[in-house]
Protein backbone atom coordinates (compact mmCIF):
# COMPACT_ATOMS: atom_id res chain seq x y z
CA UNK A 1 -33.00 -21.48 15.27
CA UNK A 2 -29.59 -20.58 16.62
CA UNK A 3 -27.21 -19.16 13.94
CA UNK A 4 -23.76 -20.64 14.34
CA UNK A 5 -21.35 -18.24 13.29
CA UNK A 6 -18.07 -19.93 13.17
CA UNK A 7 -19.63 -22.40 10.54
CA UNK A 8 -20.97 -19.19 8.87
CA UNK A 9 -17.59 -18.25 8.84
CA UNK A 10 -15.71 -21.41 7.94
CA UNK A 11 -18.00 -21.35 4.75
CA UNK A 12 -17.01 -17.39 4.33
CA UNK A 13 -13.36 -18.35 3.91
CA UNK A 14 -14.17 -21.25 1.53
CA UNK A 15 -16.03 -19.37 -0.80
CA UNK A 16 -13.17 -16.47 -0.81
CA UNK A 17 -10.93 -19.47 -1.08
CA UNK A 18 -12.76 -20.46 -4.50
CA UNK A 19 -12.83 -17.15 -5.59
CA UNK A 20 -8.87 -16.67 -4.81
CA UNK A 21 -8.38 -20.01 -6.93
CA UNK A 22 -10.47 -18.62 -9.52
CA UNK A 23 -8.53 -15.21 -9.75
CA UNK A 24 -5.47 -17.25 -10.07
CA UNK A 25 -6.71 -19.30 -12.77
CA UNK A 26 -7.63 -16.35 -14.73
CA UNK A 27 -4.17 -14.37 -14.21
CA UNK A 28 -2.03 -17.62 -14.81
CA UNK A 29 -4.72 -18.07 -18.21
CA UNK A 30 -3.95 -14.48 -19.04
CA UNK A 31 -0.32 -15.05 -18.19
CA UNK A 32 0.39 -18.16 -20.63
CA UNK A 33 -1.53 -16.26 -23.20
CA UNK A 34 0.58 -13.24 -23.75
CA UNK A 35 3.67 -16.03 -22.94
CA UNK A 36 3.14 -18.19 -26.64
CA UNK A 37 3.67 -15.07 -28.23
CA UNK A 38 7.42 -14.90 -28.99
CA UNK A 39 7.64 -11.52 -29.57
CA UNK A 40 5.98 -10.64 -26.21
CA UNK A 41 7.71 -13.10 -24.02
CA UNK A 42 8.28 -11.67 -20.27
CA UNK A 43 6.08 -8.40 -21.05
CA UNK A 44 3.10 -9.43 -19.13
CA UNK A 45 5.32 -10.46 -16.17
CA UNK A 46 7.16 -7.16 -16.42
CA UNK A 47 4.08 -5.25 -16.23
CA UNK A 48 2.75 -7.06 -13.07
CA UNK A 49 6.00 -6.95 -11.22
CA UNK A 50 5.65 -2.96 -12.30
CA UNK A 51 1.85 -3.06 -10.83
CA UNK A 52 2.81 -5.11 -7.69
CA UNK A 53 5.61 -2.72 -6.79
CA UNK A 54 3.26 0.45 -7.13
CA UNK A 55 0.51 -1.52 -5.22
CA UNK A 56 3.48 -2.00 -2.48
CA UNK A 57 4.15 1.41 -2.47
CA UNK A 58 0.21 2.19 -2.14
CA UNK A 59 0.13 0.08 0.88
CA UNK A 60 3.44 1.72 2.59
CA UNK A 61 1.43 4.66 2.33
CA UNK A 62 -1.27 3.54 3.90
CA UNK A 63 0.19 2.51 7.24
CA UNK A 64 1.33 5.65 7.88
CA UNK A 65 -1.94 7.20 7.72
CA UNK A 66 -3.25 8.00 11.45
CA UNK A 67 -6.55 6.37 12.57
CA UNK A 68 -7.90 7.39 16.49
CA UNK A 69 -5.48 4.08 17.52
CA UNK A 70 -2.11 4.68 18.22
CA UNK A 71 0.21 2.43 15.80
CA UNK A 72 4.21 2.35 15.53
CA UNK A 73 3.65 2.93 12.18
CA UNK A 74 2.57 6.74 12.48
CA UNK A 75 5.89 7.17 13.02
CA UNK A 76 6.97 6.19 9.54
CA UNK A 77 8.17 8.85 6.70
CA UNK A 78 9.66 10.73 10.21
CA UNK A 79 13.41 10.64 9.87
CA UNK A 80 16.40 12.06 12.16
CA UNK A 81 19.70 12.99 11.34
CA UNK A 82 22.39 9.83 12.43
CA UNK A 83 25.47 10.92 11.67
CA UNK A 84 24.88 12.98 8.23
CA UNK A 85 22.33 10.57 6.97
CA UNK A 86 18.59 11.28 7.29
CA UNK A 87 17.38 7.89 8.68
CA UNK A 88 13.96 6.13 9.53
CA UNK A 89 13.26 6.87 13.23
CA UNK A 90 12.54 2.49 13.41
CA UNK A 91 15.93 2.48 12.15
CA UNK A 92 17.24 3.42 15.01
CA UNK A 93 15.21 3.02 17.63
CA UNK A 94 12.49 0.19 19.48
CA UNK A 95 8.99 1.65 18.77
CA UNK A 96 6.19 -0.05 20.79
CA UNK A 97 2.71 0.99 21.65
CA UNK A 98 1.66 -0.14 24.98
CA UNK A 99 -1.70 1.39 25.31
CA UNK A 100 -4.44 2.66 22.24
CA UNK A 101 -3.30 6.59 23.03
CA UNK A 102 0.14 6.05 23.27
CA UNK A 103 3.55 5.63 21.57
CA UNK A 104 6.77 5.06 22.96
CA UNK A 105 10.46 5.27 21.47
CA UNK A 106 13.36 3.92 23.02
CA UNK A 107 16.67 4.97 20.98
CA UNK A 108 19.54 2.37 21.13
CA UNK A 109 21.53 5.57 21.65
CA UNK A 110 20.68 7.79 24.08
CA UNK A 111 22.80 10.54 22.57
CA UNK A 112 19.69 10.39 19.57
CA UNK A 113 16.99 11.20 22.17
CA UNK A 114 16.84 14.89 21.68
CA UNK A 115 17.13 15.10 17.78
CA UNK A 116 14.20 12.48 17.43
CA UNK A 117 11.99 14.26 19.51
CA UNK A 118 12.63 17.32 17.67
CA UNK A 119 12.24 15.03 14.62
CA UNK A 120 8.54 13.94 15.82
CA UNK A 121 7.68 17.63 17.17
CA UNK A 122 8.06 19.16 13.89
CA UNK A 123 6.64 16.69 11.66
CA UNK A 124 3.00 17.54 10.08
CA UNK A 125 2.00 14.59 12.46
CA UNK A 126 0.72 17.55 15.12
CA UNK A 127 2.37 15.39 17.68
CA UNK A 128 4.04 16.83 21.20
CA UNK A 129 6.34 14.40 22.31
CA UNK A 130 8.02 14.14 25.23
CA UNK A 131 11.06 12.79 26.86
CA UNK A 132 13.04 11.89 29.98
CA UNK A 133 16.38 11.41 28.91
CA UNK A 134 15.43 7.66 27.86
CA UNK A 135 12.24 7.34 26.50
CA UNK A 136 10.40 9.64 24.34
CA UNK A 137 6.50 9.39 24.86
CA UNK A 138 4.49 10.17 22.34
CA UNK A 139 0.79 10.90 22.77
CA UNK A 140 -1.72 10.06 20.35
CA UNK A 141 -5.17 12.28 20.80
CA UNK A 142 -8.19 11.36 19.64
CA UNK A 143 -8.86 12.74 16.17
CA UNK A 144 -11.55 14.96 15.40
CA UNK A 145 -14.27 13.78 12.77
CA UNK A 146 -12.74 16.89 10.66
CA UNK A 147 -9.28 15.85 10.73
CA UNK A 148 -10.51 11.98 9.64
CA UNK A 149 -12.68 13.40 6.72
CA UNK A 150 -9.29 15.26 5.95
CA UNK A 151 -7.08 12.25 6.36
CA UNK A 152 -9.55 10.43 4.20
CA UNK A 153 -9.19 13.26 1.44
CA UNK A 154 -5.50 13.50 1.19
CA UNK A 155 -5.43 9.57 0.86
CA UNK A 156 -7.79 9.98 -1.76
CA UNK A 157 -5.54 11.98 -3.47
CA UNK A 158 -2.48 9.26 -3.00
CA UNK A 159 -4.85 7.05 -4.45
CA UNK A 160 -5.32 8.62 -7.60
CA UNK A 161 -1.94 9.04 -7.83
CA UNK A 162 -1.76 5.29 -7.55
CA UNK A 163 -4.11 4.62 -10.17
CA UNK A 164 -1.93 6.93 -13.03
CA UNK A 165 1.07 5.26 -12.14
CA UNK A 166 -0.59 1.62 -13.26
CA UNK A 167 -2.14 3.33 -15.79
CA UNK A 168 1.22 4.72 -17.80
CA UNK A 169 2.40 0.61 -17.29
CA UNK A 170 -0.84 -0.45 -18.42
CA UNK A 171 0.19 2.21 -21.74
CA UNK A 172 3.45 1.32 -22.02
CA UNK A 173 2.74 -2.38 -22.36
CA UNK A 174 0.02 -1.30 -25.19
CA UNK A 175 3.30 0.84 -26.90
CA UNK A 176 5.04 -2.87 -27.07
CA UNK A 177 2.12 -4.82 -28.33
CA UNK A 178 1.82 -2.12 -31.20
CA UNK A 179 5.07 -2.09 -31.53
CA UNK A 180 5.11 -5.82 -31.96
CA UNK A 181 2.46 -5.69 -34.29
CA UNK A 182 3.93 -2.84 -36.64
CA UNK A 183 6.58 -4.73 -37.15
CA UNK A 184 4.82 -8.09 -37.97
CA UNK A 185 5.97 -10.35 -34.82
CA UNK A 186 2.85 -10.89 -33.90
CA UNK A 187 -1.01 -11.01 -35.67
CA UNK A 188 -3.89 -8.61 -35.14
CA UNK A 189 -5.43 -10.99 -33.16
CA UNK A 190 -3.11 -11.19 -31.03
CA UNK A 191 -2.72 -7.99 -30.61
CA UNK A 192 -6.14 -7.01 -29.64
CA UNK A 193 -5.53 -10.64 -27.33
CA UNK A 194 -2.83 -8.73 -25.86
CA UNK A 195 -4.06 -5.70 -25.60
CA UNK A 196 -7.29 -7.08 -23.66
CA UNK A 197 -5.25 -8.98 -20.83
CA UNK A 198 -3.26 -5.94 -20.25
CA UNK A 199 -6.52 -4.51 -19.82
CA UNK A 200 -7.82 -7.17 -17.40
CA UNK A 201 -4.55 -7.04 -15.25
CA UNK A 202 -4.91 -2.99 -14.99
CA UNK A 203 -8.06 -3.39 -13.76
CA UNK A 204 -7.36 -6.11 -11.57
CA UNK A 205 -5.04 -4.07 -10.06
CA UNK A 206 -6.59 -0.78 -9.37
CA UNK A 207 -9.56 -2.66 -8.21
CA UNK A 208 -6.66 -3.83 -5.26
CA UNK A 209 -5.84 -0.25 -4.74
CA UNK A 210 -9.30 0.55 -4.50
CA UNK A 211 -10.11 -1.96 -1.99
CA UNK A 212 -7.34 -1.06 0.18
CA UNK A 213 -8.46 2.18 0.06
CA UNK A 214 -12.25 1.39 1.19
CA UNK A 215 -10.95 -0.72 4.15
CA UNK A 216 -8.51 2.27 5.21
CA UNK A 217 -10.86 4.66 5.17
CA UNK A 218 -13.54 2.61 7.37
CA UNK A 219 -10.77 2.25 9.64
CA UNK A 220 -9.96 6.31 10.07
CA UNK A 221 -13.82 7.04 10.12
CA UNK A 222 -14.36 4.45 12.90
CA UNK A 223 -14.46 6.18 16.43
């Protein structure tokens, strides 16, 4: 019997539909919870905002990670000096990949041609760029499998990083709920109540990072 894939499909986005709705219930639940408690009132949505900033960050760093496909965001973190200020090489100039190997960077001032080169060329990229007065053409080799076990490690380690930084929020919201509690604002109940969404949420969240970590890596490790 013939499979038909776009209704397998169609029924793949409804059930992650469900289970988006469902997530949402469960943060907005959490949410209100911590919210009836006077003395806690904006702490839970402080701490996500906190979380949601660091998961931004996470993700920033992730497009800047090279895979074996060239991307005009490999380019990002390089800066070059425009007129005393060390600025974002996209900041300055139209970045465009026309073909899987290759990356090309068209300065709106020529004058900027030369020090963005250099820029590129002595970045820990391992890039050779090269220029005709113009254009700079930048050349994206193939990586080995040992450079995308090693771009795979130091993301790892970015990761990590990731995960401490939610987990000092995740402690300083505790500090207010015991805070809260020592000086009778709220009950023991709801303090453990409290203490058990913030929980939830920091788990929530590095399970994100997590996630965006597992795709990123399949992506590097796929020749």
């Amino acid at each position: 019997m013939p499979i038909c894939y776009k209704a397998l499909s169609g029924c793949k986005i409804r059930l992650w539909s469900r289970g988006f709705r469902q997530i949402q219930e469960v943060v907005h639940t959490m949410a209100s919870a911590m919210a009836s408690m006077e003395a806690l009132t904006g702490v839970y949505d402080g701490l996500k905002a906190r979380m949601d900033k660091t998961i931004d960050d996470f993700r920033a760093n992730l497009v800047s990670v090279r895979t074996g496909r060239a991307s005009v965001h490999m380019l990002d973190g390089i800066k070059v000096d425009y007129y005393g200020t060390d600025t974002a090489i996209s900041q300055v100039a139209q970045i465009t990949t026309p073909e899987a190997n290759l990356i090309l960077v068209q300065p709106w001032e020529q004058t900027l041609v030369t020090a963005i080169e250099k820029a590129i060329r002595t970045s820990s990229h391992g890039f050779n760029p090269m220029h005709d007065g113009k254009i700079i053409r930048v050349p994206v080799p193939p990586m080995t499998e040992e450079r995308r076990k090693e771009a795979v490690k130091l993301l790892a380690g970015t990761v990590e990083d990731h995960k401490t930084s939610i987990r000092n929020i995740r402690r300083e919201g505790n500090d207010a709920v015991k805070k809260a509690a020592k000086d009778k604002l709220i009950s023991a109940d709801d303090e453990k109540r409290a203490n058990e969404e913030i929980q939830q949420l920091t788990d929530a969240e590095i399970k994100r990072i997590e996630e965006l970590f597992r795709a990123k890596e399949k992506e590097v490790m796929t020749i």
